[in-house]
C-alpha atoms as a PDB file:
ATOM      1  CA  UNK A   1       9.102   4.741   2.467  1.00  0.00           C
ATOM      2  CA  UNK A   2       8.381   6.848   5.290  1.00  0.00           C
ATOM      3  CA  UNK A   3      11.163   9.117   7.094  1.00  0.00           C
ATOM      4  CA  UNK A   4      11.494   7.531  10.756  1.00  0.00           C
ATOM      5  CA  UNK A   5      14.019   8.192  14.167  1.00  0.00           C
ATOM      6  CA  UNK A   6      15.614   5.481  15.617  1.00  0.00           C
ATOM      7  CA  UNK A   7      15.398   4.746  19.713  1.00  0.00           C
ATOM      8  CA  UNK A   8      18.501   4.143  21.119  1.00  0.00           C
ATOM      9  CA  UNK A   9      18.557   0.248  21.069  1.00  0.00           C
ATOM     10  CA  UNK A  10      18.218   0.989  17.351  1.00  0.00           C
ATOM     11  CA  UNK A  11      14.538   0.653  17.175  1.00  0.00           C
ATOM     12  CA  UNK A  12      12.361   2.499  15.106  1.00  0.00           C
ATOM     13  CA  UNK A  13      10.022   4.652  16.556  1.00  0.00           C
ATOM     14  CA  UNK A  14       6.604   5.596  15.512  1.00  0.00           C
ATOM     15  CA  UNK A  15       6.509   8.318  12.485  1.00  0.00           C
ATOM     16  CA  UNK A  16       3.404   9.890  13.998  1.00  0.00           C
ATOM     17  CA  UNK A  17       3.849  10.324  17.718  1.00  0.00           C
ATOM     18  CA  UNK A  18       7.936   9.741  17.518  1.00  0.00           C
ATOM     19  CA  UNK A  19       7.952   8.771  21.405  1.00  0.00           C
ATOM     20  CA  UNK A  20       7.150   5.173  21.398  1.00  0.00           C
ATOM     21  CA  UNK A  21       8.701   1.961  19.248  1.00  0.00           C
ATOM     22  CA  UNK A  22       7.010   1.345  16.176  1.00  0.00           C
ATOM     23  CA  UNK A  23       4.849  -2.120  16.171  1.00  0.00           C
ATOM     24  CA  UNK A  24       2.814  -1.604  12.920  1.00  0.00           C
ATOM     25  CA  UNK A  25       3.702  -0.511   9.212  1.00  0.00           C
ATOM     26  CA  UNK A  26       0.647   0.338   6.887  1.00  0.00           C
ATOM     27  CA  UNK A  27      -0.138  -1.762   4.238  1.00  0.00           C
ATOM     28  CA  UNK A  28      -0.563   1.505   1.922  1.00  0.00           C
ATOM     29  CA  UNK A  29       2.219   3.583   2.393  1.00  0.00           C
ATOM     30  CA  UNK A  30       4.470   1.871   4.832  1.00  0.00           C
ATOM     31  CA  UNK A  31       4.260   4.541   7.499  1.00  0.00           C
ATOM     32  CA  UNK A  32       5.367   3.022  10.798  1.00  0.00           C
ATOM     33  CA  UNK A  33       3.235   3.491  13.706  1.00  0.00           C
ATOM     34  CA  UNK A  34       2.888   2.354  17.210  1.00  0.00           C
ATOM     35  CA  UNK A  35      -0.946   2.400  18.763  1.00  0.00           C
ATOM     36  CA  UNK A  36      -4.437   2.116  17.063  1.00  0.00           C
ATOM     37  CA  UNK A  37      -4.904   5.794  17.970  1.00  0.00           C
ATOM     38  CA  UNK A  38      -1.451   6.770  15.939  1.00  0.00           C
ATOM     39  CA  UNK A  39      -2.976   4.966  13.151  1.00  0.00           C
ATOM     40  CA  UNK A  40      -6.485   6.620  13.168  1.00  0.00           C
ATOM     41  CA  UNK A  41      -4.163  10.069  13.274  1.00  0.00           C
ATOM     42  CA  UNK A  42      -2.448   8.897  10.362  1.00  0.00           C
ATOM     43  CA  UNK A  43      -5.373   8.427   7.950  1.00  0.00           C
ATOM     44  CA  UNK A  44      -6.886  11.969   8.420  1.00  0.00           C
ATOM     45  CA  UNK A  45      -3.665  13.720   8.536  1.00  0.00           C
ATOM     46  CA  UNK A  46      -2.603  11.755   5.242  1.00  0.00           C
ATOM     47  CA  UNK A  47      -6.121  10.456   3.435  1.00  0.00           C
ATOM     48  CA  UNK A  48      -4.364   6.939   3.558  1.00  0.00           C
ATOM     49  CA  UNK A  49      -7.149   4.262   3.324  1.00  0.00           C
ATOM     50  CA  UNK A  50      -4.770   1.826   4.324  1.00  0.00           C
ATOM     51  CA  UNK A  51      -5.021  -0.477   1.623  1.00  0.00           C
ATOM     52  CA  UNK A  52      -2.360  -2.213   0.197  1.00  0.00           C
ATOM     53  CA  UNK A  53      -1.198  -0.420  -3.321  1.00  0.00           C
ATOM     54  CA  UNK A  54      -1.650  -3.416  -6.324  1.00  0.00           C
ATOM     55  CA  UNK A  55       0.507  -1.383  -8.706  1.00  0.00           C
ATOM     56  CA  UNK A  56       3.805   0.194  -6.564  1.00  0.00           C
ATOM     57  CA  UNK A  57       6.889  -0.860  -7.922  1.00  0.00           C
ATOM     58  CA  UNK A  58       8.919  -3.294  -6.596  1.00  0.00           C
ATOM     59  CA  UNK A  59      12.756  -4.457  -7.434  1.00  0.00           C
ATOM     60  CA  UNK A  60      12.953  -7.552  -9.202  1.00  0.00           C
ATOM     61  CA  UNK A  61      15.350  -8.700  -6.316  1.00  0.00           C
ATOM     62  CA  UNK A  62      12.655  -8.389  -3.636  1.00  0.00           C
ATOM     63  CA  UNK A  63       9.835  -9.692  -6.179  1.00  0.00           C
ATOM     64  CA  UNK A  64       8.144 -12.440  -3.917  1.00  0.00           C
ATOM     65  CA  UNK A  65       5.917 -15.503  -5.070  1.00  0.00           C
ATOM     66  CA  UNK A  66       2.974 -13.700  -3.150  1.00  0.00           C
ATOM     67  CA  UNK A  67       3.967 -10.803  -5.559  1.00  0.00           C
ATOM     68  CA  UNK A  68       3.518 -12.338  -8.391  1.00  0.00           C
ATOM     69  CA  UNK A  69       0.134 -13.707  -7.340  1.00  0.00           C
ATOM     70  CA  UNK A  70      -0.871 -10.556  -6.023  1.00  0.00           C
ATOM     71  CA  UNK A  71      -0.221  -9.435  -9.765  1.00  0.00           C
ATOM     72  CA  UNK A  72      -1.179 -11.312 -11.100  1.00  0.00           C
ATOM     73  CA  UNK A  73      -4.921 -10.996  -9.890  1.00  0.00           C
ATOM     74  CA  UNK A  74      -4.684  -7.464 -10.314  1.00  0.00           C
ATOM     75  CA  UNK A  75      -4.499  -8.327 -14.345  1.00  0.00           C
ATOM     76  CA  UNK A  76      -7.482 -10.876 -14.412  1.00  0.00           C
ATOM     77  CA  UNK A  77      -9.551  -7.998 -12.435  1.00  0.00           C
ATOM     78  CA  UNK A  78      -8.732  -5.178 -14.748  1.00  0.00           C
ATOM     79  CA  UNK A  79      -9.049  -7.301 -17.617  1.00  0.00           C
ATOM     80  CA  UNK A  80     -12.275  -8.587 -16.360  1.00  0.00           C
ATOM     81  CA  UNK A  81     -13.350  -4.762 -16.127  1.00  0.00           C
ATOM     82  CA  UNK A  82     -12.342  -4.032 -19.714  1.00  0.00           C
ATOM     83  CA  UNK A  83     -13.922  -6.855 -21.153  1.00  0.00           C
ATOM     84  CA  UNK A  84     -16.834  -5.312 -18.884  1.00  0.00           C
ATOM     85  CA  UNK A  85     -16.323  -1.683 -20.260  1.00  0.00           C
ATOM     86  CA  UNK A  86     -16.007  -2.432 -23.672  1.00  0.00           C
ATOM     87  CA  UNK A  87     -19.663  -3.979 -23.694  1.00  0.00           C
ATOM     88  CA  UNK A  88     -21.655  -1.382 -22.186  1.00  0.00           C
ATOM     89  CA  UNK A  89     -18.952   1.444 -22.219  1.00  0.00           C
ATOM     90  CA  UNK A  90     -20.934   3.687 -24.478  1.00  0.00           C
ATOM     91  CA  UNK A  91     -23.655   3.604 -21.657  1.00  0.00           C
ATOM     92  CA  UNK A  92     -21.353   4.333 -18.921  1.00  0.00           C
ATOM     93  CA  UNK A  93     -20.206   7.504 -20.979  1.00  0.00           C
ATOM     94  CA  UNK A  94     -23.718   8.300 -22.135  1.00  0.00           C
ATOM     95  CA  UNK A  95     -24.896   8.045 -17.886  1.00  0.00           C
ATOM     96  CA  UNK A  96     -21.712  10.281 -16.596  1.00  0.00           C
ATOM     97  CA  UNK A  97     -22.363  13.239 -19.065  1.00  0.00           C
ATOM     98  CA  UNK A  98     -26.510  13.185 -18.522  1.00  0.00           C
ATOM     99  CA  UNK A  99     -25.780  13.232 -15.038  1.00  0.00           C
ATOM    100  CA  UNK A 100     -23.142  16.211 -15.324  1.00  0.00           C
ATOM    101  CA  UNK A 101     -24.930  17.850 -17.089  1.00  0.00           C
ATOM    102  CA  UNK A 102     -28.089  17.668 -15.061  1.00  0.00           C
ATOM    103  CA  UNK A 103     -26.380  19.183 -12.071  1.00  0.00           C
ATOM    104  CA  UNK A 104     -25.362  22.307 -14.228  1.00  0.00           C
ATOM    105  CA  UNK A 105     -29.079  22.501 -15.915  1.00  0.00           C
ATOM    106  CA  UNK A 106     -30.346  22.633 -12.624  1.00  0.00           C
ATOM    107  CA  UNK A 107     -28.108  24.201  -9.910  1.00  0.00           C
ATOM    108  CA  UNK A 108     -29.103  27.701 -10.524  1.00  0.00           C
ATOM    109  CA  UNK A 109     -32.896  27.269 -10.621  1.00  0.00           C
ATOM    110  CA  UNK A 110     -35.355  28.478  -8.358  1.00  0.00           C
ATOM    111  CA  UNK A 111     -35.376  26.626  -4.659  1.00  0.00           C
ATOM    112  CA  UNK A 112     -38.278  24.790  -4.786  1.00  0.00           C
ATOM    113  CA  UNK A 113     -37.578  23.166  -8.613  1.00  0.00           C
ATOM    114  CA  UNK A 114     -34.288  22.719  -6.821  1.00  0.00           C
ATOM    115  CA  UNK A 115     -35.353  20.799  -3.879  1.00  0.00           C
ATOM    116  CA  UNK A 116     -37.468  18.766  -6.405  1.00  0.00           C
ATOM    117  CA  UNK A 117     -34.768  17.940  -8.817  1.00  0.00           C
ATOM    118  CA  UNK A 118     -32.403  17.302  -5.388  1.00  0.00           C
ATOM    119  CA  UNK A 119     -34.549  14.857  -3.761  1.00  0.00           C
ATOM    120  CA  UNK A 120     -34.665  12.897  -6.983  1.00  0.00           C
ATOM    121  CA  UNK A 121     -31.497  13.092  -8.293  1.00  0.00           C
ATOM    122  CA  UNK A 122     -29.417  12.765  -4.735  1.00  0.00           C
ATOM    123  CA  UNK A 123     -31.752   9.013  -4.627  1.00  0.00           C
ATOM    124  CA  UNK A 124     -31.071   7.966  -7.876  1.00  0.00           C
ATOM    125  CA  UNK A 125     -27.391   8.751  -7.745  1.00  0.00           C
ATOM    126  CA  UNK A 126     -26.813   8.567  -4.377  1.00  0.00           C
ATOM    127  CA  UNK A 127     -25.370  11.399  -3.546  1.00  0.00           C
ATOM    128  CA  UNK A 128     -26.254  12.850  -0.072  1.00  0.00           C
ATOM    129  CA  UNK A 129     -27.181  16.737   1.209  1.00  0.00           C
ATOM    130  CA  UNK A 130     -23.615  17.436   1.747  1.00  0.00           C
ATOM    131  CA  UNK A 131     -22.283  16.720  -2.256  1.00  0.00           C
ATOM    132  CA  UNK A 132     -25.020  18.541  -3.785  1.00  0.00           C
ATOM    133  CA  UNK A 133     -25.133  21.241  -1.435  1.00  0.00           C
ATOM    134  CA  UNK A 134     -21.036  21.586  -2.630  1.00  0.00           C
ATOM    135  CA  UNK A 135     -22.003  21.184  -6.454  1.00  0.00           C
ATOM    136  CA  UNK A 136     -25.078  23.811  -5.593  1.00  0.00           C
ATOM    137  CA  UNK A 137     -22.804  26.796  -4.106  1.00  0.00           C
ATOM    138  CA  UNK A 138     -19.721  26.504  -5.978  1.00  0.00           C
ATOM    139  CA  UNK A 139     -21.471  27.004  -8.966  1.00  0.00           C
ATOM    140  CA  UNK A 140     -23.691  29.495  -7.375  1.00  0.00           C
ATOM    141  CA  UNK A 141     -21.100  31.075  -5.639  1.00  0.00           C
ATOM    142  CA  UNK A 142     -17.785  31.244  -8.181  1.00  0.00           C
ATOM    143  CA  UNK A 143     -19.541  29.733 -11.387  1.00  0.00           C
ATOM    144  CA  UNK A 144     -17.464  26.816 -10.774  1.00  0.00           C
ATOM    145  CA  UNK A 145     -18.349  23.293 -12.288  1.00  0.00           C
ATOM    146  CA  UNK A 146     -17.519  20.099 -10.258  1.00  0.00           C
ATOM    147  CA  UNK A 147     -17.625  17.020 -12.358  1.00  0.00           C
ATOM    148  CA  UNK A 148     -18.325  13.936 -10.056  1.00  0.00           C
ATOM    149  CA  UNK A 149     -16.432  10.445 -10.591  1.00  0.00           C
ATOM    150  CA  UNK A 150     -18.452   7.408  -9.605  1.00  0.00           C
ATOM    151  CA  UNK A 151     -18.248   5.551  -6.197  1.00  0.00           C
ATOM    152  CA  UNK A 152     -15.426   3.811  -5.771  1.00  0.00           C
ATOM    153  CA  UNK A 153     -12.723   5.739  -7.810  1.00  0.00           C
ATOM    154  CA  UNK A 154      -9.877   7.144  -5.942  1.00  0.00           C
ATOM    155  CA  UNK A 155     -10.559  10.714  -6.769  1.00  0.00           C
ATOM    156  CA  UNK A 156     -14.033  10.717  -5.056  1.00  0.00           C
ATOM    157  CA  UNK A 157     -12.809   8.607  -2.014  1.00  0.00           C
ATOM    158  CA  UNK A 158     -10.193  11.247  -1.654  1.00  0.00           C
ATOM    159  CA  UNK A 159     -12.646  14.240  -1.759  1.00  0.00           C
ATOM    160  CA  UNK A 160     -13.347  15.905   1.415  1.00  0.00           C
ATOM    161  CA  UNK A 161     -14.757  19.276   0.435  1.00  0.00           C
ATOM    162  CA  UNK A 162     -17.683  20.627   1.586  1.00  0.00           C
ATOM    163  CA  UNK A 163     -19.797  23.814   1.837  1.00  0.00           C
ATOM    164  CA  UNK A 164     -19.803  25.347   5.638  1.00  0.00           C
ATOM    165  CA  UNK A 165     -23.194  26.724   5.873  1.00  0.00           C
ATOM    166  CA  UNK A 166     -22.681  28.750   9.249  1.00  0.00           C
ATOM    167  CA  UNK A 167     -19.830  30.685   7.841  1.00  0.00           C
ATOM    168  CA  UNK A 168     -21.058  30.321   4.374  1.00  0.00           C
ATOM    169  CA  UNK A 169     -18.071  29.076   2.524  1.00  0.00           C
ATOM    170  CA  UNK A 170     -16.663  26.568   0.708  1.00  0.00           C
ATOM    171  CA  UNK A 171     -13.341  24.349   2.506  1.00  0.00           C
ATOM    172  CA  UNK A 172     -11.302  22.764  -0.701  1.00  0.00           C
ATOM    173  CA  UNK A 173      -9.534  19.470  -0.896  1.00  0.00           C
ATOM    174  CA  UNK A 174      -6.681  20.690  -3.020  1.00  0.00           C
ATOM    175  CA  UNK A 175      -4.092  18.215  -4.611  1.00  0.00           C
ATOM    176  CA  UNK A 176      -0.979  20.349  -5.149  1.00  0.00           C
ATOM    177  CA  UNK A 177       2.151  18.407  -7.703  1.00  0.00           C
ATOM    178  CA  UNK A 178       5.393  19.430  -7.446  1.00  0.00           C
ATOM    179  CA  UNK A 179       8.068  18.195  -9.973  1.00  0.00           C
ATOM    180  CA  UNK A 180      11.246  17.767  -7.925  1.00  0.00           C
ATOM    181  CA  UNK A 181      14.926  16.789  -9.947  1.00  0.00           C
ATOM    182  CA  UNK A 182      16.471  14.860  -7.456  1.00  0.00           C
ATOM    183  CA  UNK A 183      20.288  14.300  -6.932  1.00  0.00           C
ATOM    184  CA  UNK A 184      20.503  12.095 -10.248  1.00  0.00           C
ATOM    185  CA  UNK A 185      18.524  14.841 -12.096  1.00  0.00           C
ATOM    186  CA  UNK A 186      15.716  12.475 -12.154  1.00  0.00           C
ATOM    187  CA  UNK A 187      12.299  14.334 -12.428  1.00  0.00           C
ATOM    188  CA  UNK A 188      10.177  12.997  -9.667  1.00  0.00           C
ATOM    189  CA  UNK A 189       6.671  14.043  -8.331  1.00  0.00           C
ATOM    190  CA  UNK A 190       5.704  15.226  -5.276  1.00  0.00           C
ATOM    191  CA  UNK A 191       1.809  14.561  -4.837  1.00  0.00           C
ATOM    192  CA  UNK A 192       0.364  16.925  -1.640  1.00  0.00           C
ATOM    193  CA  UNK A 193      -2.827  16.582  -0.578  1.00  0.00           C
ATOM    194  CA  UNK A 194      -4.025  19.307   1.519  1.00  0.00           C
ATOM    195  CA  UNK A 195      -8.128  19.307   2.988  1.00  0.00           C
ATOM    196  CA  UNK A 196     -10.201  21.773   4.708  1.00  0.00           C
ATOM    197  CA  UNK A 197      -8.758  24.919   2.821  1.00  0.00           C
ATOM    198  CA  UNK A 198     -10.473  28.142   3.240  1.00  0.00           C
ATOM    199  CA  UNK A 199     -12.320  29.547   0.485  1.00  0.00           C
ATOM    200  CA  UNK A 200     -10.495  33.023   1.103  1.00  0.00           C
ATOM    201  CA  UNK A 201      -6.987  31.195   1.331  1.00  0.00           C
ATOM    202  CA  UNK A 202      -4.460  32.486  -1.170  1.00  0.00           C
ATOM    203  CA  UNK A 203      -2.372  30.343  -2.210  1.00  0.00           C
ATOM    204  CA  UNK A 204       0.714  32.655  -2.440  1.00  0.00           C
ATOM    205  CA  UNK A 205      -0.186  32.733   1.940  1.00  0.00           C
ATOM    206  CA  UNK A 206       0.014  29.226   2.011  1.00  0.00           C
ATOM    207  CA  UNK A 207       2.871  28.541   0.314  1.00  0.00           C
ATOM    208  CA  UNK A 208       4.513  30.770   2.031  1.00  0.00           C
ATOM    209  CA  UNK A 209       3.452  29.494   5.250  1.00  0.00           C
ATOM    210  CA  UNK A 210       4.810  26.298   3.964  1.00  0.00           C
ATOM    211  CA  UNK A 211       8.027  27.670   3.741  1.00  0.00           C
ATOM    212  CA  UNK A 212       8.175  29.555   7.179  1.00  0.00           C
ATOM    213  CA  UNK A 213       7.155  26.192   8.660  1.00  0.00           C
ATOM    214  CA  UNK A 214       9.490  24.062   7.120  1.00  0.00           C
ATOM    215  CA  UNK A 215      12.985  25.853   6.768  1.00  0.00           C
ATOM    216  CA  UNK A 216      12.255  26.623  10.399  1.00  0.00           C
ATOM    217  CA  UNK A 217      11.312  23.018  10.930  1.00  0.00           C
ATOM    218  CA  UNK A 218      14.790  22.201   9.496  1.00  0.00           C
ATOM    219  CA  UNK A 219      16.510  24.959  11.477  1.00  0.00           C
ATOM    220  CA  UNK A 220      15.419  22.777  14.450  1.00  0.00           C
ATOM    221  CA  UNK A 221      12.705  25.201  15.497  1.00  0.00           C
ATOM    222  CA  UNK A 222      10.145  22.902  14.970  1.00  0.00           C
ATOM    223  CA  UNK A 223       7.080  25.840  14.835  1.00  0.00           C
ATOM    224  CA  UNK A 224       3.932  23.927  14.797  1.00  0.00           C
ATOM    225  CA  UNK A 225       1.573  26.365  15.480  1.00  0.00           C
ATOM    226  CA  UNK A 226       1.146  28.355  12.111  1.00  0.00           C
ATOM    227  CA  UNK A 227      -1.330  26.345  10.969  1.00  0.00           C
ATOM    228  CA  UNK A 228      -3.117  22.978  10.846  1.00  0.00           C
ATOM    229  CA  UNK A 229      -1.655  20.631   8.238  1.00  0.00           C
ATOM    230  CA  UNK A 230      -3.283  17.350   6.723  1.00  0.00           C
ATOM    231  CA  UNK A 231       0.080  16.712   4.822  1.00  0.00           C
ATOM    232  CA  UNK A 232       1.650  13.124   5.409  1.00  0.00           C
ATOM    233  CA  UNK A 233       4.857  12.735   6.657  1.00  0.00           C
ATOM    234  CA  UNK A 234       6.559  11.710   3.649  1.00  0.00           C
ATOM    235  CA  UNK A 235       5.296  14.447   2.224  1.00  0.00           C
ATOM    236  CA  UNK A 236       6.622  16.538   4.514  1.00  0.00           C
ATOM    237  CA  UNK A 237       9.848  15.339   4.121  1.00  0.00           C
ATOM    238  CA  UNK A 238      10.152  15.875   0.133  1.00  0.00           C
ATOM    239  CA  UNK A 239       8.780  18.934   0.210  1.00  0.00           C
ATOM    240  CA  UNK A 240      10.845  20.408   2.741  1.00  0.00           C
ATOM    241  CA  UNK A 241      13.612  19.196   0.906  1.00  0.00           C
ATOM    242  CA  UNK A 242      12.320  21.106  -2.107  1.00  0.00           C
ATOM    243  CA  UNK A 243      11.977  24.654  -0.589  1.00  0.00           C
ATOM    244  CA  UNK A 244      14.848  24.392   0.766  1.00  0.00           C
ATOM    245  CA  UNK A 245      16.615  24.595  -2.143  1.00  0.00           C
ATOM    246  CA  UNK A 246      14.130  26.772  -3.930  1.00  0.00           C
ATOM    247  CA  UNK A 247      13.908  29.433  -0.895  1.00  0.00           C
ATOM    248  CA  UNK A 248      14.261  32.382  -2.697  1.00  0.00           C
ATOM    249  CA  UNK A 249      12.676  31.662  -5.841  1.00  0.00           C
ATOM    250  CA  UNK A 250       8.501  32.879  -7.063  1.00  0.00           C
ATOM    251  CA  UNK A 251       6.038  30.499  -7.310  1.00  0.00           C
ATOM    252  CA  UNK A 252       3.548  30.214 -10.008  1.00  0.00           C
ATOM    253  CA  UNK A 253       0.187  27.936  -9.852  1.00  0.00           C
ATOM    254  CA  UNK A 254      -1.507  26.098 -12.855  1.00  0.00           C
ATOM    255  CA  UNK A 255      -5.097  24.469 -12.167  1.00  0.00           C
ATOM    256  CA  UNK A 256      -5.918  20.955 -14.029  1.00  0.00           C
ATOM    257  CA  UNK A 257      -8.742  22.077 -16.121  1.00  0.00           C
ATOM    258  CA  UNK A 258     -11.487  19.769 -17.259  1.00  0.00           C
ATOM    259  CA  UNK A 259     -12.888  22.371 -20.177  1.00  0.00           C
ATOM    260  CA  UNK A 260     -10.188  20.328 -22.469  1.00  0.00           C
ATOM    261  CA  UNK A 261     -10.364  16.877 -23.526  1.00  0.00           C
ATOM    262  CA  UNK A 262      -6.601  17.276 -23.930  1.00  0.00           C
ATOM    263  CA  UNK A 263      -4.994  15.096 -21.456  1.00  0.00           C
ATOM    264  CA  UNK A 264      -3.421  17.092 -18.290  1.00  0.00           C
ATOM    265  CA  UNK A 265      -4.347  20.433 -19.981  1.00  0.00           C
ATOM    266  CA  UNK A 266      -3.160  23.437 -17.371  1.00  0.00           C
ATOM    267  CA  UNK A 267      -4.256  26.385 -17.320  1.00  0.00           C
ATOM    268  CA  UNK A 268      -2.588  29.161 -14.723  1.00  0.00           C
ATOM    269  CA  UNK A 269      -4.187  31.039 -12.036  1.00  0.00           C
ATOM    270  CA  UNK A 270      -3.444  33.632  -9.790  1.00  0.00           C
ATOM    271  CA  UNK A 271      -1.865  32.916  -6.438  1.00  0.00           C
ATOM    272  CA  UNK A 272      -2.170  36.490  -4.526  1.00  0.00           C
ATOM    273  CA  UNK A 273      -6.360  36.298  -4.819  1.00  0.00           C
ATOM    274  CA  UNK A 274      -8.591  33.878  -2.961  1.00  0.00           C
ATOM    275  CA  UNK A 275      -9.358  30.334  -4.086  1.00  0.00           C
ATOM    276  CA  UNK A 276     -12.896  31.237  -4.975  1.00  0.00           C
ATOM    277  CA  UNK A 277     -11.717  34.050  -7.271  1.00  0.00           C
ATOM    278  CA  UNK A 278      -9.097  31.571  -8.958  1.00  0.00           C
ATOM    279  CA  UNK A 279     -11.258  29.218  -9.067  1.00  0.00           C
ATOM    280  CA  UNK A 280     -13.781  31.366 -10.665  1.00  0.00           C
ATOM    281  CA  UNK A 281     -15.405  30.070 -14.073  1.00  0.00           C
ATOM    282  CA  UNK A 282     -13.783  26.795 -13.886  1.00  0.00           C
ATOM    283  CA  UNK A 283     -14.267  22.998 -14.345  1.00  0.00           C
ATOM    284  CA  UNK A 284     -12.759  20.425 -12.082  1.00  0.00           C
ATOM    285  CA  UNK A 285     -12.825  16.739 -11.699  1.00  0.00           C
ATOM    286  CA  UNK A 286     -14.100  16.827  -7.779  1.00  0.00           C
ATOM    287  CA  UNK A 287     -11.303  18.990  -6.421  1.00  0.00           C
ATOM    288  CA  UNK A 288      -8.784  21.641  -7.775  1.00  0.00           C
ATOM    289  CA  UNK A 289      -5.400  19.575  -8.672  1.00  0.00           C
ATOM    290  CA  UNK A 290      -2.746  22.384  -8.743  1.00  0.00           C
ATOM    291  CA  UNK A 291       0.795  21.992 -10.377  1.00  0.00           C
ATOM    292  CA  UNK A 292       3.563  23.783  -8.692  1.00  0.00           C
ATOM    293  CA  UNK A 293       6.935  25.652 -10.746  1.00  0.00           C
ATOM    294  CA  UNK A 294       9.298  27.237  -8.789  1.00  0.00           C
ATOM    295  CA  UNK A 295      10.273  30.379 -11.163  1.00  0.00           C
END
């Protein structure tokens, strides 16, 4: 649920602009918001597509009939798509690692083989100037491999990096998970997505900007101005509940590495050198996903 103020005839008021009374609630992540143009602010600052989640839990005392349909659908699509998977799943694999392995085969080839192999590949796979130019110059760049998901799949909707070729670097879509014990000493995560990071960031500097802006944030100085976050509101909220307990404590990073078939295999980098050098040598599924420990 999203955090929210009340007006003083006890209405809630819009999480995004919190001036005016809320009129809509998004269908994805129940943010409140008052105006088309709050709404449109609320996608890019959050990635919300503003689709209704089929799999979010729901208490068996507020399980509707339109729930249970709504489920209930979800289960004949997904068993539709295994029945689907199982018959030409071999192919699927066999399709994903030629193509994966075609980008690295070709990326660091001369330009004009490269141009070739682009024009070809970006038609048959669809994938415009923008991708390859990203797959191109992070491996050029750092030696780092970006495996692509197909169309469709959260993970690639969700990817906004890109390669800036006036100042010649890359800006990251980084997913950062926290594990948070709550006040029942329940482990819960904290999923942060954070878009248009600086090559040179360090992610030590961030996080300590993070923490400048929200203890002061909670302090009731409300300092917007250190920098330009895409982090939702909800976010926001856990998070700065997090640090402040966890003020004084180091930080260590650990990148989700795709070398490993092993299933949510981290390996840890170092947070006082620049993404690219972190980042250097690596394999990721479209963007870094980062877990956070608080030492």
């Amino acid at each position: 649920m999203d955090s929210h103020t009340l007006s003083a005839g006890g209405e809630r008021k819009c999480s995004i602009c919190n001036i005016q009374i809320s009129k809509y609630k998004c269908p994805g992540c129940e943010i409140r918001t008052c105006c088309l143009e709050c709404v449109k602010k609320h996608k890019v600052q959050s990635g919300c597509t503003g689709e209704r989640s089929k799999a979010h839990y729901i208490k068996l005392k507020e399980f509707t009939e339109n729930d249970f349909y709504s489920d209930y659908s979800f289960i004949n699509e997904y068993s539709r798509l295994c029945s689907t998977l199982k018959r030409k799943g071999p192919d699927v694999r066999n399709k994903l690692n030629s193509e994966n392995t075609f980008i690295t085969n070709n990326l660091n080839k001369p330009g004009k083989i490269l141009k070739q192999n682009m024009g070809m590949f970006a038609s048959k796979q669809k994938f415009n100037r923008k991708t390859f130019l990203l797959l191109k110059m992070a491996k050029q760049k750092s030696n780092i491999t970006i495996l692509t998901m197909p169309d469709g799949m959260l993970k690639r909707r969700n990817n906004r990096s890109y390669y800036n070729i006036n100042k010649e670097k890359i800006f990251w879509t980084i997913e950062f998970i926290v594990n948070n014990k709550n006040e029942n000493k329940d482990t819960e995560t904290i999923s942060i997505s954070e878009y248009n990071l600086d090559e040179d960031t360090k992610l030590d500097d961030l996080w300590n900007q993070y923490k400048y802006l929200f203890l002061n944030e909670s302090n009731g100085k409300n300092d917007q101005t250190i920098f330009k976050s895409y982090m939702s509101q909800n976010a926001r909220n856990q998070l700065q509940n997090l640090l402040k307990k966890t003020d004084h404590k180091t930080i260590s990073f650990y990148l989700k590495s795709a070398f490993s078939m092993i299933k949510d295999r981290f390996v840890k980098i170092n947070g006082d050198i620049s993404l690219a050098e972190a980042l250097e040598n690596q394999r990721i599924v479209e963007y870094p996903s980062i877990k956070v420990e608080f030492n």
